[in-house]
N, C-alpha and C. Protein backbone atom coordinates (compact mmCIF):
# COMPACT_ATOMS: atom_id res chain seq x y z
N UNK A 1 318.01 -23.80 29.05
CA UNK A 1 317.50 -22.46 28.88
C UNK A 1 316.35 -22.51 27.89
N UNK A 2 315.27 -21.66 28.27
CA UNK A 2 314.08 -21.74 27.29
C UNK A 2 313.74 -20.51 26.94
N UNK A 3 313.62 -19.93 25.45
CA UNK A 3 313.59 -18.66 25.17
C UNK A 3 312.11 -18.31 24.45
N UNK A 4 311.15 -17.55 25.15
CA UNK A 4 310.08 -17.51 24.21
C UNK A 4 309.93 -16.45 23.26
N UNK A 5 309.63 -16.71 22.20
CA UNK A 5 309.74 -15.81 20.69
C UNK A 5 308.51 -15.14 20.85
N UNK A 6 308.17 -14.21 20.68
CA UNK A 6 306.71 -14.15 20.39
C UNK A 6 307.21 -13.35 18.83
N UNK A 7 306.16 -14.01 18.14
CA UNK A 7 306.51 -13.93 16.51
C UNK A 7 305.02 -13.35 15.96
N UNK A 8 305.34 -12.46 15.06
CA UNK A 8 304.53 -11.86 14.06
C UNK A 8 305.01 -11.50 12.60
N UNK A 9 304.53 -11.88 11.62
CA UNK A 9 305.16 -11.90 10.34
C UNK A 9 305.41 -10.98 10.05
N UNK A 10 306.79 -10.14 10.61
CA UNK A 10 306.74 -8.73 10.08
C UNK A 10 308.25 -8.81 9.64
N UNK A 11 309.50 -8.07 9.14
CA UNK A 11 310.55 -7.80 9.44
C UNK A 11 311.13 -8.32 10.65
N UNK A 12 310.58 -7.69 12.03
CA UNK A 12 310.69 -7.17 13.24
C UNK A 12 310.35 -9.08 14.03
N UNK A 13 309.88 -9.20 13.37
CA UNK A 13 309.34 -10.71 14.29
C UNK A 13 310.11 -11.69 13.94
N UNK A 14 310.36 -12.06 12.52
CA UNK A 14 311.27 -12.46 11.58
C UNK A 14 313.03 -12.46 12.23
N UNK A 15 312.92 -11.08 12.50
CA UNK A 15 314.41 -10.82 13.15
C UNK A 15 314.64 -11.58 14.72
N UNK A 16 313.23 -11.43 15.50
CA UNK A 16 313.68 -11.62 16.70
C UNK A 16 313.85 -13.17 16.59
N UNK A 17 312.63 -14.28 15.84
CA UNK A 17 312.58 -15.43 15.42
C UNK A 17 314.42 -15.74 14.87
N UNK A 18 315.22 -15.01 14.14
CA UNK A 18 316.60 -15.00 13.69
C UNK A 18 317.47 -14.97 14.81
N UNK A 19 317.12 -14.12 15.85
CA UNK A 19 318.10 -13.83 16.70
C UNK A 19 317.84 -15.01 18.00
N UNK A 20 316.84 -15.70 18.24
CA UNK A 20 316.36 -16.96 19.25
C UNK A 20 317.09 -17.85 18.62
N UNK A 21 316.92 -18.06 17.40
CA UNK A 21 317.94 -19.32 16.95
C UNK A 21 318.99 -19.15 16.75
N UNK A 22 320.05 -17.80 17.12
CA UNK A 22 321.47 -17.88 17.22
C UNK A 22 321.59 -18.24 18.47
N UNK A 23 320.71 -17.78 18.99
CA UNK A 23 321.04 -17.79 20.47
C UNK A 23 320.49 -19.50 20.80
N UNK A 24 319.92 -20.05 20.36
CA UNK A 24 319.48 -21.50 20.49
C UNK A 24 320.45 -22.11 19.72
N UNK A 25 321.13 -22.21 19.05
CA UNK A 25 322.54 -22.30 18.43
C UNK A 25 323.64 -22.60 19.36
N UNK A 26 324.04 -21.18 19.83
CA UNK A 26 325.02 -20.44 21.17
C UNK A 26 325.00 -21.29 22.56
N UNK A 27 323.71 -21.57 23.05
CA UNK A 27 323.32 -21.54 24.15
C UNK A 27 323.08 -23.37 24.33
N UNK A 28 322.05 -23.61 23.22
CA UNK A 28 321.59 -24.99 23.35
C UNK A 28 320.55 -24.56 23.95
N UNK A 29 319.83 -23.59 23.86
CA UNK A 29 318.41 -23.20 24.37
C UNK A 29 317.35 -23.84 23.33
N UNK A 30 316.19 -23.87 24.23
CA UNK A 30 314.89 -24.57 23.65
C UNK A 30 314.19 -23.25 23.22
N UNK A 31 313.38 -23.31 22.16
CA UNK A 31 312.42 -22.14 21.62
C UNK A 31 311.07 -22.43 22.05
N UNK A 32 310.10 -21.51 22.54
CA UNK A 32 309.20 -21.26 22.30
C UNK A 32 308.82 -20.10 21.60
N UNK A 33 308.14 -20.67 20.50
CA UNK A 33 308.00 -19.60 19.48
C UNK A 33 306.01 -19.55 19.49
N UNK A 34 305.43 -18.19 19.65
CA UNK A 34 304.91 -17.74 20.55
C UNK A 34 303.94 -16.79 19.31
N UNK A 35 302.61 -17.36 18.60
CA UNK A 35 301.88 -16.15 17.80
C UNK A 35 300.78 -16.13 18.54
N UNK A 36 299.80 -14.92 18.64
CA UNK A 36 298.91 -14.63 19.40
C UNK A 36 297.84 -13.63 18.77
N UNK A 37 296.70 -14.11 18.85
CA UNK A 37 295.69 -13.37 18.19
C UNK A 37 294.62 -13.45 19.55
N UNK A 38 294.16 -12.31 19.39
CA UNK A 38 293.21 -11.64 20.70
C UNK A 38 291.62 -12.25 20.98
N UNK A 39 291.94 -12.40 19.44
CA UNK A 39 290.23 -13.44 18.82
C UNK A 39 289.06 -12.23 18.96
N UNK A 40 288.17 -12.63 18.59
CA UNK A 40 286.49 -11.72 18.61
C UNK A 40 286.31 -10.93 17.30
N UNK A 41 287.04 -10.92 16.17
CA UNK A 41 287.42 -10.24 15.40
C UNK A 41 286.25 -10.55 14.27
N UNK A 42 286.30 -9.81 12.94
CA UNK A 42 285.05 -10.53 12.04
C UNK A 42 285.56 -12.21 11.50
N UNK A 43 284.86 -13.37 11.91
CA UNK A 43 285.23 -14.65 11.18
C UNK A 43 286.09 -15.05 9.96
N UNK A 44 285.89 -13.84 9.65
CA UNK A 44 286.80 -14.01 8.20
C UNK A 44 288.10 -13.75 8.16
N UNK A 45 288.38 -12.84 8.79
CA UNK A 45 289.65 -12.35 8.84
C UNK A 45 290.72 -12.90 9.47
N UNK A 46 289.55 -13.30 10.83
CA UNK A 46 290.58 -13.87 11.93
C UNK A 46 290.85 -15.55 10.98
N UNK A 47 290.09 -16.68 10.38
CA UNK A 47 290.49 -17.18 9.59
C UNK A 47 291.43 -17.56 8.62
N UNK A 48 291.34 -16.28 8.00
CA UNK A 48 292.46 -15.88 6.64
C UNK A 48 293.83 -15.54 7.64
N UNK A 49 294.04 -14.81 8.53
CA UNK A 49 295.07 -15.09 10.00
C UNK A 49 295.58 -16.41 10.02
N UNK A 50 294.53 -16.91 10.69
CA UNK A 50 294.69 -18.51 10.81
C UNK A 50 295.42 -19.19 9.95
N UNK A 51 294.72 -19.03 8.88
CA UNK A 51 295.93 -19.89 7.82
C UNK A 51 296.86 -19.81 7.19
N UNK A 52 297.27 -18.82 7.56
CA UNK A 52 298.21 -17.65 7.15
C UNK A 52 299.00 -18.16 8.00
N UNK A 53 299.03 -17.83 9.07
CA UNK A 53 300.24 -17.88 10.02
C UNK A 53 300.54 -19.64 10.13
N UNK A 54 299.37 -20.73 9.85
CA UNK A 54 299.58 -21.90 10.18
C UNK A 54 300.68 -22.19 9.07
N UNK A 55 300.78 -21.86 7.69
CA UNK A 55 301.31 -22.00 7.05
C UNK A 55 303.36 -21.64 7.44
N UNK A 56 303.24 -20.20 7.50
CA UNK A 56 304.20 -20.02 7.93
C UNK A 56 305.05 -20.35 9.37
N UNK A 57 304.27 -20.72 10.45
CA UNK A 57 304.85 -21.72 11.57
C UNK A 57 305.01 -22.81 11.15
N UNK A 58 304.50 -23.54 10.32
CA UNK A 58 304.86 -24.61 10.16
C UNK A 58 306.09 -24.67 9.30
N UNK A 59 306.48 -23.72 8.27
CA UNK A 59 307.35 -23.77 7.49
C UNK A 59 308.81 -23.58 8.38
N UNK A 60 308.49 -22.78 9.85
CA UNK A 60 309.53 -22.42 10.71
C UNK A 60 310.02 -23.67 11.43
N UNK A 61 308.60 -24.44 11.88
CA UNK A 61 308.84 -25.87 12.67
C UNK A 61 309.62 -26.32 11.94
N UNK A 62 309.57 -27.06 10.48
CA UNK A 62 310.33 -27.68 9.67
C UNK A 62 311.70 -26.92 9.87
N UNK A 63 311.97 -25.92 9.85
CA UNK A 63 313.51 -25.52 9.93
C UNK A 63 314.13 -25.31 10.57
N UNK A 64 313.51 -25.49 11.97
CA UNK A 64 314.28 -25.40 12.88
C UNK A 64 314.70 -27.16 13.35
N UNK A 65 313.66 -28.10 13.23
CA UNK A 65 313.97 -29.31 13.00
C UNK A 65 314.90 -29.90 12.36
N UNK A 66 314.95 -29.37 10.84
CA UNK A 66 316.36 -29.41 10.39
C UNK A 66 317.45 -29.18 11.05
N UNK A 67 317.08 -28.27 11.47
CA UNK A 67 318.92 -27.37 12.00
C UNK A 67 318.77 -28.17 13.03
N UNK A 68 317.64 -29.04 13.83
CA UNK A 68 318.11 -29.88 15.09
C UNK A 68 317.94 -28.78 16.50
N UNK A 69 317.24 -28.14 16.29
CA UNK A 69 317.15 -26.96 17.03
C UNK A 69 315.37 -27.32 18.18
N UNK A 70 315.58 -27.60 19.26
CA UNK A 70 314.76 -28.06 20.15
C UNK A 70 313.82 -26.91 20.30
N UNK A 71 312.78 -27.43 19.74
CA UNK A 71 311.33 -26.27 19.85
C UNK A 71 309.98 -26.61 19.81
N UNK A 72 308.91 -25.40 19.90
CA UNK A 72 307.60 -26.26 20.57
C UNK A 72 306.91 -24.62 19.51
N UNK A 73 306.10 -24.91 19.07
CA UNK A 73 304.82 -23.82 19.00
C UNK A 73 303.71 -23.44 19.77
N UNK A 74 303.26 -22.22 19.66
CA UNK A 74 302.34 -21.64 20.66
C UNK A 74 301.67 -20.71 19.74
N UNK A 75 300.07 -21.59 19.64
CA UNK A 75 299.68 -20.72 18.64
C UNK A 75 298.04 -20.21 19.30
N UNK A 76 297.97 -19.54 20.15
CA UNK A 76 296.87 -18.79 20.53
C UNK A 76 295.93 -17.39 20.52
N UNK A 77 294.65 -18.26 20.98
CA UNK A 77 293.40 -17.13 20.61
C UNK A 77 292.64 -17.47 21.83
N UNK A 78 293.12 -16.72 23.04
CA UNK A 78 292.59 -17.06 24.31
C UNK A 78 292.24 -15.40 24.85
N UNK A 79 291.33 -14.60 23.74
CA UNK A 79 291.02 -13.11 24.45
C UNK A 79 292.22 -12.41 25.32
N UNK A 80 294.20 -12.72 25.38
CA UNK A 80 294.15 -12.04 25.64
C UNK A 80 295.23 -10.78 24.45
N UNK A 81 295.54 -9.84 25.34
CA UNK A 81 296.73 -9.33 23.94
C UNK A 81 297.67 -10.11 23.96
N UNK A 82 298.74 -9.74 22.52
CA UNK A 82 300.15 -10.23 22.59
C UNK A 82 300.50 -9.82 23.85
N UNK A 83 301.33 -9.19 24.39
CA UNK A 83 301.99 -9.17 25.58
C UNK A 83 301.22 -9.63 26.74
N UNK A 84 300.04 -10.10 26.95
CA UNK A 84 299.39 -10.50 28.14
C UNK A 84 299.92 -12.35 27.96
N UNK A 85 299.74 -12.59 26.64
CA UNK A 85 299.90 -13.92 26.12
C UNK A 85 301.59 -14.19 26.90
N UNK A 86 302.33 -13.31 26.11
CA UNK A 86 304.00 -13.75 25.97
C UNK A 86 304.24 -13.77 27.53
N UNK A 87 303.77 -12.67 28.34
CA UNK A 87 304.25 -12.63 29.78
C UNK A 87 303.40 -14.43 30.94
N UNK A 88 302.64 -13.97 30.27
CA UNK A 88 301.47 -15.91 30.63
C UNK A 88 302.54 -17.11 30.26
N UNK A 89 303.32 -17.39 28.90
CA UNK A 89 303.96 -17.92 28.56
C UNK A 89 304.87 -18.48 29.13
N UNK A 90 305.42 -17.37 29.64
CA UNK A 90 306.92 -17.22 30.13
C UNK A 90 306.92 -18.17 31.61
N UNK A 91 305.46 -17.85 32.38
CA UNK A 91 305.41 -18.31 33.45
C UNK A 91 305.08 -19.94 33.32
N UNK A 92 304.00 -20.71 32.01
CA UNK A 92 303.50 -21.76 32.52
C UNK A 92 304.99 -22.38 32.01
N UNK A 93 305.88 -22.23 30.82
CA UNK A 93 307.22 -22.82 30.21
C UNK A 93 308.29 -22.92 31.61
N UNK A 94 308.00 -21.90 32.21
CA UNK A 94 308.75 -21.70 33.20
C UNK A 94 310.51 -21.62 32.39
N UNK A 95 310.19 -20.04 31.42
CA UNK A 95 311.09 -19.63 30.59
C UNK A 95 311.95 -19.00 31.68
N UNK A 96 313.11 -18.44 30.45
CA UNK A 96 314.13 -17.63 31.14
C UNK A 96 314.02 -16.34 30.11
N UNK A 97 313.32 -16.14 29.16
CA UNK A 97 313.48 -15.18 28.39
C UNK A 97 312.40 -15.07 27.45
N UNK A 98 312.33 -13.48 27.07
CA UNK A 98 311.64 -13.25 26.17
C UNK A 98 312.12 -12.56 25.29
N UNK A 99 312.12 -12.85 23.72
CA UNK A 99 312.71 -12.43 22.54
C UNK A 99 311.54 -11.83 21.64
N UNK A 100 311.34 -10.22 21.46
CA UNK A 100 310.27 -9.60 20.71
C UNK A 100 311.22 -8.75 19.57
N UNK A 101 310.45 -8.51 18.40
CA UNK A 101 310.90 -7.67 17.28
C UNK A 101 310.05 -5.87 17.79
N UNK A 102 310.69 -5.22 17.71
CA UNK A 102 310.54 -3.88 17.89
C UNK A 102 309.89 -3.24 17.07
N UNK A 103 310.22 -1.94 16.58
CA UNK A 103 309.79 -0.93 15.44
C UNK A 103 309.56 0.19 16.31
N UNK A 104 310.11 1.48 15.50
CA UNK A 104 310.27 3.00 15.99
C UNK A 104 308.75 3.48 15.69
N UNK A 105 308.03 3.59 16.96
CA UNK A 105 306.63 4.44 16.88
C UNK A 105 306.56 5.83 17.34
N UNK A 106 306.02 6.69 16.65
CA UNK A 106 305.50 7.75 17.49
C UNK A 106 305.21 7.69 18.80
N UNK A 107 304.64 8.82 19.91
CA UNK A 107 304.58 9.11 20.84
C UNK A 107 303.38 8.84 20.46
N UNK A 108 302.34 10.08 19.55
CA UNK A 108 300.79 9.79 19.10
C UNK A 108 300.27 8.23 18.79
N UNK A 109 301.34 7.70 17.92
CA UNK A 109 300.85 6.22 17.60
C UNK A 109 301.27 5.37 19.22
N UNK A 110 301.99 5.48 19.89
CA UNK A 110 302.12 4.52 21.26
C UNK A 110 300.93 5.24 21.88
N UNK A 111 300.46 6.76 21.83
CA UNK A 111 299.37 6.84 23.20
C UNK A 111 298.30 6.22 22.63
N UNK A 112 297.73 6.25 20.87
CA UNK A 112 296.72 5.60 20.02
C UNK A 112 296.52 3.96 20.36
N UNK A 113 297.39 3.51 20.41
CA UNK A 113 297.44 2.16 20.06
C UNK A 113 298.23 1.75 20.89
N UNK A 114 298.47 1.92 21.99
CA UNK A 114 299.41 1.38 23.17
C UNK A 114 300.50 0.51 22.61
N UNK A 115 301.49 -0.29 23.07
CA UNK A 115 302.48 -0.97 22.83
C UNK A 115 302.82 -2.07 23.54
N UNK A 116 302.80 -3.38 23.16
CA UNK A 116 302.75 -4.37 23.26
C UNK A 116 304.42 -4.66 23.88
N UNK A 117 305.20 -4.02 23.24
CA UNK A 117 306.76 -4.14 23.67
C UNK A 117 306.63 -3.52 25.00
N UNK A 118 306.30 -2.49 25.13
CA UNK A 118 306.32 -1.18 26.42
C UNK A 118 305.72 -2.26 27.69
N UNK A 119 304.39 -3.08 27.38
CA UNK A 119 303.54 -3.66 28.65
C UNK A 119 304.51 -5.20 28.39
N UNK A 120 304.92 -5.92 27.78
CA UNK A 120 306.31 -6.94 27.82
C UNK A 120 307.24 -6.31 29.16
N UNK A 121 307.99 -5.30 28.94
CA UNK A 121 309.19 -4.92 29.17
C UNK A 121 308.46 -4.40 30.86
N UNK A 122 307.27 -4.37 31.11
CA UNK A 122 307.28 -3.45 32.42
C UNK A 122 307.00 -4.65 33.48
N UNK A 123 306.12 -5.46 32.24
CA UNK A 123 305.11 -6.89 33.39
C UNK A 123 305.91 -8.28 32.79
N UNK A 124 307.26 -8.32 32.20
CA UNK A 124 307.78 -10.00 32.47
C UNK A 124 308.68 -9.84 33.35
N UNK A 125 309.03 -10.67 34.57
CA UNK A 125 309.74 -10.84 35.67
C UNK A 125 310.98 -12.18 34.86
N UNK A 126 311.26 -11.81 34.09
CA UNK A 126 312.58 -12.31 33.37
C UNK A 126 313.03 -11.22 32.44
N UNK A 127 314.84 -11.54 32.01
CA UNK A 127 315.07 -10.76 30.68
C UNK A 127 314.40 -10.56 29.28
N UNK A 128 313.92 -9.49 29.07
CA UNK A 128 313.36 -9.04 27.93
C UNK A 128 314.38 -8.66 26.64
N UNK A 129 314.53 -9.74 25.55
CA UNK A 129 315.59 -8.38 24.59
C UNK A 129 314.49 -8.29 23.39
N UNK A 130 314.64 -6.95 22.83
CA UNK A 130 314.25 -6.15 21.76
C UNK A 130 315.52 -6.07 20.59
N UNK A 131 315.02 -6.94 19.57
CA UNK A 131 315.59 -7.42 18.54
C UNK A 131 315.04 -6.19 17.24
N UNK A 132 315.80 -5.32 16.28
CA UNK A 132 315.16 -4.43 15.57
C UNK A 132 315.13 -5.46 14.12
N UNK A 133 314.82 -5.15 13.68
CA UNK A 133 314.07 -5.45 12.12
C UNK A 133 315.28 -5.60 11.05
N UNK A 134 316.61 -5.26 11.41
CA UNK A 134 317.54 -5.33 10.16
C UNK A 134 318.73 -5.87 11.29
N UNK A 135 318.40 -6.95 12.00
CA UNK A 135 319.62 -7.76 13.21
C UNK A 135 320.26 -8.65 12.02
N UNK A 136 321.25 -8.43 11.58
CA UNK A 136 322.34 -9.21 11.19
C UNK A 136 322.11 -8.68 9.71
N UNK A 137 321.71 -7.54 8.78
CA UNK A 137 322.30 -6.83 7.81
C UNK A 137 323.02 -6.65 7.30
């Protein structure tokens, strides 16, 4: 079984990243753990991103290695969104799952800023679970 994470340093990403490795635990499933940046952004930022997150995947690689826990990183900037990325994923891994962190939005903030969970859940042709931000509290 191969479960792809798509991870963002939030609470919410953190949790779902928590809940793939019980379940990679449980299961004996493989992780793909899954960050995604859209790219085109000002150089700097997307950068300071960059090393940001390289830091913290790598600190995840190391621990899941420890625990002996079979996994791969996916760290892309291929123009498209997160959810265009995670659903792409799912197909070249030839996954069985996708594991995302949630968060309660407005109606105004989902029509503003669309939702990355909402276009996951309509366009992956596998199980989707939505992991909230305080999973195992």
């Amino acid at each position: 079984m191969k479960l792809v994470i798509g991870y963002v340093m939030t609470d919410e990403g953190r949790a779902a990243l928590q809940w793939g490795v019980d379940e990679a635990q449980r299961q004996g499933a493989e992780l793909i753990i899954v960050h995604s940046m859209k790219g085109g952004g000002p150089p700097e930022e997307e950068e300071r991103e960059i090393l940001t997150y390289r830091a913290e995947l790598d600190a995840i690689e190391e621990r899941l290695a420890q625990a002996g826990i079979p996994h791969r990183t996916r760290r892309l900037i291929r123009g498209l969104s997160p959810a265009e990325d995670l659903v792409r994923v799912v197909t070249e891994e030839e996954a069985d799952m996708i594991v995302i962190g949630i968060r309660r939005r407005s109606r105004a903030g989902k029509f503003l800023m669309g939702s990355d969970a909402q276009e996951i859940l309509l366009k992956a042709e596998c199980p989707v679970v939505c992991v909230k931000a305080h999973y195992q509290d």
